[in-house]
C-alpha atoms as a PDB file:
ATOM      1  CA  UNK A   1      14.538  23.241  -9.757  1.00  0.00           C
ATOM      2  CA  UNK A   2      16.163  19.793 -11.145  1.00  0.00           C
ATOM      3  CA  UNK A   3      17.618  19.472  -7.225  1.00  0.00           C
ATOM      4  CA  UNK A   4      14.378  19.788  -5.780  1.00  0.00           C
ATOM      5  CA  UNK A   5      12.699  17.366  -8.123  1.00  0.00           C
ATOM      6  CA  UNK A   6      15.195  14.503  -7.483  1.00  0.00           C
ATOM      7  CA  UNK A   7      15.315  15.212  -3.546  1.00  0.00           C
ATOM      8  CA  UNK A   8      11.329  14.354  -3.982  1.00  0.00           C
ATOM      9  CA  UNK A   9      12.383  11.472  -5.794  1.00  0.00           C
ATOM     10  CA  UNK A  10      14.273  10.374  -2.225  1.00  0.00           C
ATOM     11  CA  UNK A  11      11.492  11.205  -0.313  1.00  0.00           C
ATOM     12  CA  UNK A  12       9.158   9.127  -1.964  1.00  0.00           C
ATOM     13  CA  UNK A  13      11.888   6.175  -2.326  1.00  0.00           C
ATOM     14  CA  UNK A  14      12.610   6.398   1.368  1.00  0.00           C
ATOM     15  CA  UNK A  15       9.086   5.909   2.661  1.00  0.00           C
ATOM     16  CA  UNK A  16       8.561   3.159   0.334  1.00  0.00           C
ATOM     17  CA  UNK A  17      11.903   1.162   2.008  1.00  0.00           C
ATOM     18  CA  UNK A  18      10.492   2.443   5.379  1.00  0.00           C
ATOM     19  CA  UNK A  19       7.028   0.444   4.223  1.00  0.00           C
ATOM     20  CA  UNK A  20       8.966  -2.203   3.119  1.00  0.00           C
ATOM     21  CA  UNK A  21      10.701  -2.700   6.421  1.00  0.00           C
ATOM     22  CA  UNK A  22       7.632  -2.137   8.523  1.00  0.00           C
ATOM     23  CA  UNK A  23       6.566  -5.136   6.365  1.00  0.00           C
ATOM     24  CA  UNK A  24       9.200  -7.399   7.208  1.00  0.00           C
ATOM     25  CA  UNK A  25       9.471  -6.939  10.813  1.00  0.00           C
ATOM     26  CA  UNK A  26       8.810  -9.916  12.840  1.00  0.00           C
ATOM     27  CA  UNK A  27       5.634 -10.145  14.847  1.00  0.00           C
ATOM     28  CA  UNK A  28       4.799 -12.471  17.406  1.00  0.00           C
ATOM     29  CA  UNK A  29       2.557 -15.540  15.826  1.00  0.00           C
ATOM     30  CA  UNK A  30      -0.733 -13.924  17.429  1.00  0.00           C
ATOM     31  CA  UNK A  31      -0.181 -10.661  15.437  1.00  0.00           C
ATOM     32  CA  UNK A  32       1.205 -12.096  12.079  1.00  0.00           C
ATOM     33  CA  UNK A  33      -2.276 -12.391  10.405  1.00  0.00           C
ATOM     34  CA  UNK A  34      -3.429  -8.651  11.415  1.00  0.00           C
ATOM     35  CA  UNK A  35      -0.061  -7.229   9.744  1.00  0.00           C
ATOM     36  CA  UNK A  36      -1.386  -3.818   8.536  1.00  0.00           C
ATOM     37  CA  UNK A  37      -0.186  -3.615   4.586  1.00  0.00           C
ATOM     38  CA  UNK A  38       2.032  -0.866   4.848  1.00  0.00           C
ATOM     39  CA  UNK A  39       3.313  -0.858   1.304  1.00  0.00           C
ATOM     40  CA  UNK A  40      -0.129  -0.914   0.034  1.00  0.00           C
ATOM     41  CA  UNK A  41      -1.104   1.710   2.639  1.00  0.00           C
ATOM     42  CA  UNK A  42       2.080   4.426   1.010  1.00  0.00           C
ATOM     43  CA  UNK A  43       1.147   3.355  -2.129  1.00  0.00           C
ATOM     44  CA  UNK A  44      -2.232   4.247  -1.834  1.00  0.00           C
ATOM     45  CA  UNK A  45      -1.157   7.643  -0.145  1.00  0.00           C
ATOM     46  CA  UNK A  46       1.666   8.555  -3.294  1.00  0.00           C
ATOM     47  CA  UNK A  47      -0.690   7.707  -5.766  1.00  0.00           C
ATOM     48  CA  UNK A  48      -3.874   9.853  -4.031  1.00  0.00           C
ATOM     49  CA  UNK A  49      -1.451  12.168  -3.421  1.00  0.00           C
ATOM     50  CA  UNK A  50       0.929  12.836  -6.541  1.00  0.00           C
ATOM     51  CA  UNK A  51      -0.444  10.543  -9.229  1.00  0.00           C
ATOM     52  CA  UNK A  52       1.542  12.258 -12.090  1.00  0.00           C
ATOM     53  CA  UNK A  53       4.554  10.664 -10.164  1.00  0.00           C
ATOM     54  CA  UNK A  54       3.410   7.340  -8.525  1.00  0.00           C
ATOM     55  CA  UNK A  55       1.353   5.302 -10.284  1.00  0.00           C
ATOM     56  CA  UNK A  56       1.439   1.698 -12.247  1.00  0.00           C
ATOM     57  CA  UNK A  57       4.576   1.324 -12.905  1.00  0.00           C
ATOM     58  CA  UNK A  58       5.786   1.871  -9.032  1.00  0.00           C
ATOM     59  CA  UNK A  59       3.267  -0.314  -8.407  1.00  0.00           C
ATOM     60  CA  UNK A  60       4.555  -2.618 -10.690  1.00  0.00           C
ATOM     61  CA  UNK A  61       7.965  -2.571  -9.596  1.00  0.00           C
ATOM     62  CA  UNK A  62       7.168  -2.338  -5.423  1.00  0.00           C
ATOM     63  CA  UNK A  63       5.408  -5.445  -5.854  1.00  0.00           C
ATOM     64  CA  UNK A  64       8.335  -7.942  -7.410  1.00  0.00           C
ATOM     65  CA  UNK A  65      10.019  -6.422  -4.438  1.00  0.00           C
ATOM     66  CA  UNK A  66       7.294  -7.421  -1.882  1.00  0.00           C
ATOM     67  CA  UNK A  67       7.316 -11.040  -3.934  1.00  0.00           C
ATOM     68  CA  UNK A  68      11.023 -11.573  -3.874  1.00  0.00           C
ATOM     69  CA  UNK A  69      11.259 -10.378  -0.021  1.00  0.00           C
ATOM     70  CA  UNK A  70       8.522 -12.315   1.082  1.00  0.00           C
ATOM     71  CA  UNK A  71       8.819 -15.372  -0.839  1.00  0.00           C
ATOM     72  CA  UNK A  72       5.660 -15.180  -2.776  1.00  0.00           C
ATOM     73  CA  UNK A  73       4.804 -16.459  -6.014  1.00  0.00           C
ATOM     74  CA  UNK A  74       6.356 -14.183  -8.540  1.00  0.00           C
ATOM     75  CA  UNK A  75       3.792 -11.422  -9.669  1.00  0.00           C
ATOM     76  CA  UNK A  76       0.902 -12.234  -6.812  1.00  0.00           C
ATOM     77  CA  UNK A  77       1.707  -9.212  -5.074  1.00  0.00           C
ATOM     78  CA  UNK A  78       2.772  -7.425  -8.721  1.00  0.00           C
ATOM     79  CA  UNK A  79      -0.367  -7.989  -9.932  1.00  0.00           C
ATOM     80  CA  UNK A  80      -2.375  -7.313  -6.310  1.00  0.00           C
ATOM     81  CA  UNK A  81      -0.228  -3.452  -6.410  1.00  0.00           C
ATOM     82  CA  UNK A  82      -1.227  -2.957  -9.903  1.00  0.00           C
ATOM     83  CA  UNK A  83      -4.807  -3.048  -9.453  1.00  0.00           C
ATOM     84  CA  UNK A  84      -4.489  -1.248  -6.074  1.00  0.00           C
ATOM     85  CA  UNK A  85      -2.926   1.458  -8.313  1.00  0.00           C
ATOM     86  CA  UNK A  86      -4.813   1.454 -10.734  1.00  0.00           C
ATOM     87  CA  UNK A  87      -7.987   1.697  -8.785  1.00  0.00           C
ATOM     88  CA  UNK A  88      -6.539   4.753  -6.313  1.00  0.00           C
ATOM     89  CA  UNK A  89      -5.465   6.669  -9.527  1.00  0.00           C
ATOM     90  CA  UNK A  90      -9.110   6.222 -10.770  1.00  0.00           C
ATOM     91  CA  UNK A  91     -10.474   7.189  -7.395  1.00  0.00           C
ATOM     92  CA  UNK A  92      -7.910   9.663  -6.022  1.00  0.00           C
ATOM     93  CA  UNK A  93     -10.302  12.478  -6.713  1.00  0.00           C
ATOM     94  CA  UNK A  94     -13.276  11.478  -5.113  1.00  0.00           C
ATOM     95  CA  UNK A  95     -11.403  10.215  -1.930  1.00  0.00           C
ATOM     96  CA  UNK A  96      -9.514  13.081  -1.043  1.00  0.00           C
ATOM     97  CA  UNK A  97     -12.592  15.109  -0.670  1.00  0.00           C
ATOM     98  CA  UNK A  98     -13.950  12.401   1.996  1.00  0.00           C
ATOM     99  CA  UNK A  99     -13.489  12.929   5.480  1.00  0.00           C
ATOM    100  CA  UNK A 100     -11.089  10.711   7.446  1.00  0.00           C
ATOM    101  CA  UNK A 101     -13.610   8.236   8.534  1.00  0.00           C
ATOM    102  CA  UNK A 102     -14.888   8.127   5.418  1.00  0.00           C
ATOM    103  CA  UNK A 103     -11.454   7.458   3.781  1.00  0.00           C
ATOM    104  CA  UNK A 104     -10.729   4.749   6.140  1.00  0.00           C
ATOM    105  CA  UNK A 105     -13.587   2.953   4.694  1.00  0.00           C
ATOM    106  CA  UNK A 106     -12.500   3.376   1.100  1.00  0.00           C
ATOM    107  CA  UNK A 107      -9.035   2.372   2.622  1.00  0.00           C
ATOM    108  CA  UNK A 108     -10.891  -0.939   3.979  1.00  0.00           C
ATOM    109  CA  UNK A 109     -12.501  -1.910   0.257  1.00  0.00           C
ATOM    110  CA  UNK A 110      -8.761  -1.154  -1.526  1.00  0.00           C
ATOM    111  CA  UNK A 111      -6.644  -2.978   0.728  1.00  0.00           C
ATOM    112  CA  UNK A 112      -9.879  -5.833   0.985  1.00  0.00           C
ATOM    113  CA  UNK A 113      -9.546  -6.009  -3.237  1.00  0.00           C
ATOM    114  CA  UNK A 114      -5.834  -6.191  -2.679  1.00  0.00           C
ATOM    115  CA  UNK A 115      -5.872  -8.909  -0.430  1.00  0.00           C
ATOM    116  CA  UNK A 116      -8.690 -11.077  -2.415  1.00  0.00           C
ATOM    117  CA  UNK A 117      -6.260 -10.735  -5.560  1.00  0.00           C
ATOM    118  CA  UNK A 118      -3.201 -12.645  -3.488  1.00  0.00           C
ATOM    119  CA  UNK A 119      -5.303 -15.250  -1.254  1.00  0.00           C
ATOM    120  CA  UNK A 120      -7.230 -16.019  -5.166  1.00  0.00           C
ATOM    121  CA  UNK A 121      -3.699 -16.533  -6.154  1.00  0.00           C
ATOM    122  CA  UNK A 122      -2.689 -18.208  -3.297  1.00  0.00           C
ATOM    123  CA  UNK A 123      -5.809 -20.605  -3.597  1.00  0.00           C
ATOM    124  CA  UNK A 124      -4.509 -21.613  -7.474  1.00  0.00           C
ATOM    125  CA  UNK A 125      -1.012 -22.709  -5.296  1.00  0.00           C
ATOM    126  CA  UNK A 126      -3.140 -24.744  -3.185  1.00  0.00           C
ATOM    127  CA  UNK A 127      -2.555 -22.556  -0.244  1.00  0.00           C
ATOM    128  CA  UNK A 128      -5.069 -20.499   0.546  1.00  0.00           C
ATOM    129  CA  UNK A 129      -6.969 -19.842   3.589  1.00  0.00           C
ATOM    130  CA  UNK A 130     -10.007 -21.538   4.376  1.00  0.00           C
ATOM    131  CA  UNK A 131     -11.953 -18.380   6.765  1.00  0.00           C
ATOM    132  CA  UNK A 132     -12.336 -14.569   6.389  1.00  0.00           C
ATOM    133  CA  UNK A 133      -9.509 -13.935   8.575  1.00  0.00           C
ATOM    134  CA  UNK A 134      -7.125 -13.218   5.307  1.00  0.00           C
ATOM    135  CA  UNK A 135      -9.234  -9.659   5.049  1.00  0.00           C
ATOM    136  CA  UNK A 136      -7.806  -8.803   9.024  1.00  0.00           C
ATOM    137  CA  UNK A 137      -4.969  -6.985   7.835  1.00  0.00           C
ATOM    138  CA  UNK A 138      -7.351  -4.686   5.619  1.00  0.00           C
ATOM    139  CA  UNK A 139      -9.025  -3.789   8.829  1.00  0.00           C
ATOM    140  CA  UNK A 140      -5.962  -3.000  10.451  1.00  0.00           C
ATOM    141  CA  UNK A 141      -4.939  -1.301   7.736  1.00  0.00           C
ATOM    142  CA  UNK A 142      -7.848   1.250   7.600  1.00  0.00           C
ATOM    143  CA  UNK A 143      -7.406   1.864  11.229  1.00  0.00           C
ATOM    144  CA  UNK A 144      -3.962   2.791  10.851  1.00  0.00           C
ATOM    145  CA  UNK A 145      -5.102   4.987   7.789  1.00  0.00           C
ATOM    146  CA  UNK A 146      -5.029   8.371   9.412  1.00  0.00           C
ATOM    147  CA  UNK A 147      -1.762   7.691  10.826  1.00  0.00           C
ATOM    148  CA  UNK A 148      -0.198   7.096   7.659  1.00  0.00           C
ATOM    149  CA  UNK A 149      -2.042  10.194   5.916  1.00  0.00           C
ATOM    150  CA  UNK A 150      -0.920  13.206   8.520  1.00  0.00           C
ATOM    151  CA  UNK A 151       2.165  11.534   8.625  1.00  0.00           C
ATOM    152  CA  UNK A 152       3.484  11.379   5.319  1.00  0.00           C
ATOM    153  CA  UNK A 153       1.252  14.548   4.748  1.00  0.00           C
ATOM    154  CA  UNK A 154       3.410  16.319   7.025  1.00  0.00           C
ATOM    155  CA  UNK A 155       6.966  14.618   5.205  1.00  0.00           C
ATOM    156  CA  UNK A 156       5.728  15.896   2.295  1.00  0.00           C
ATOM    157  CA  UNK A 157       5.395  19.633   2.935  1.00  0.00           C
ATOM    158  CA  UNK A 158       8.443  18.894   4.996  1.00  0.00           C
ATOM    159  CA  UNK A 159      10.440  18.316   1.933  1.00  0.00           C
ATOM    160  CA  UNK A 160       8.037  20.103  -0.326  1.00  0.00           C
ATOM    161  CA  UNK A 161       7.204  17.441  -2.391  1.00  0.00           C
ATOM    162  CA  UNK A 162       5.069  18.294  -5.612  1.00  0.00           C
END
């Protein structure tokens, strides 16, 4: 029983550093602002998913990662995670019994809230952007929602993850 729960452990860890390098990838200049957020995306999907296991502290934690690796201002993504956490956890109930489309729109709104928390950060630095194009890669994002859902759906009845 205690090998099974630590090989879920892995599996969650190892889609997380798969999100994390889908996130660091580099993308041609035309593409860079429609980067889907895939850490945000798995989050959302662990914490929906198994939120006895994921929650604010992995949120927490992921996000000084994504703030170190990217360069950001320490705690802007922190901070953006948290409350992306925070708000699937509240949520994860109602969403999962949504159909696809319809969780694709919730999908939209989360990763919409998550990227208003960093570009209001990023307008305190002085650097924020001056159109509606910062809320692309939420779009994106929701598109690429089912994806992400039957896929790590499917890893984690793979690896029977509970």
């Amino acid at each position: 029983m205690d090998d099974q729960r630590a090989h879920a452990y892995w599996v969650i860890l190892a889609s997380f550093f798969f999100a994390l390098v889908l996130a660091l990838i580099p993308l041609p200049r035309w593409l860079l602002q429609a980067r889907p957020e895939w850490v945000a995306l798995v989050l959302i999907y662990w914490s929906m998913a198994l939120p006895h296991r994921v929650g604010l502290a992995t949120a927490l934690c992921l996000g000084v990662i994504v703030d170190v690796l990217e360069g950001a201002l320490l705690g802007q993504n922190a901070m953006a995670l948290v409350v992306l956490a925070l708000l699937s956890l509240m949520l994860y109930q109602r969403i999962r019994v949504f159909n696809l489309w319809q969780q694709a729109g919730v999908i939209f709104v989360l990763i919409g809230i998550h990227q208003m928390v960093c570009q209001w950060v990023q307008k305190l630095e002085g650097l924020g952007a001056r159109s509606l194009v910062f809320l692309l890669p939420a779009l994106t994002s929701a598109l690429l929602w089912p994806l992400i859902l039957h896929s790590l759906r499917r890893v984690r009845r793979a690896y029977r993850v509970s």
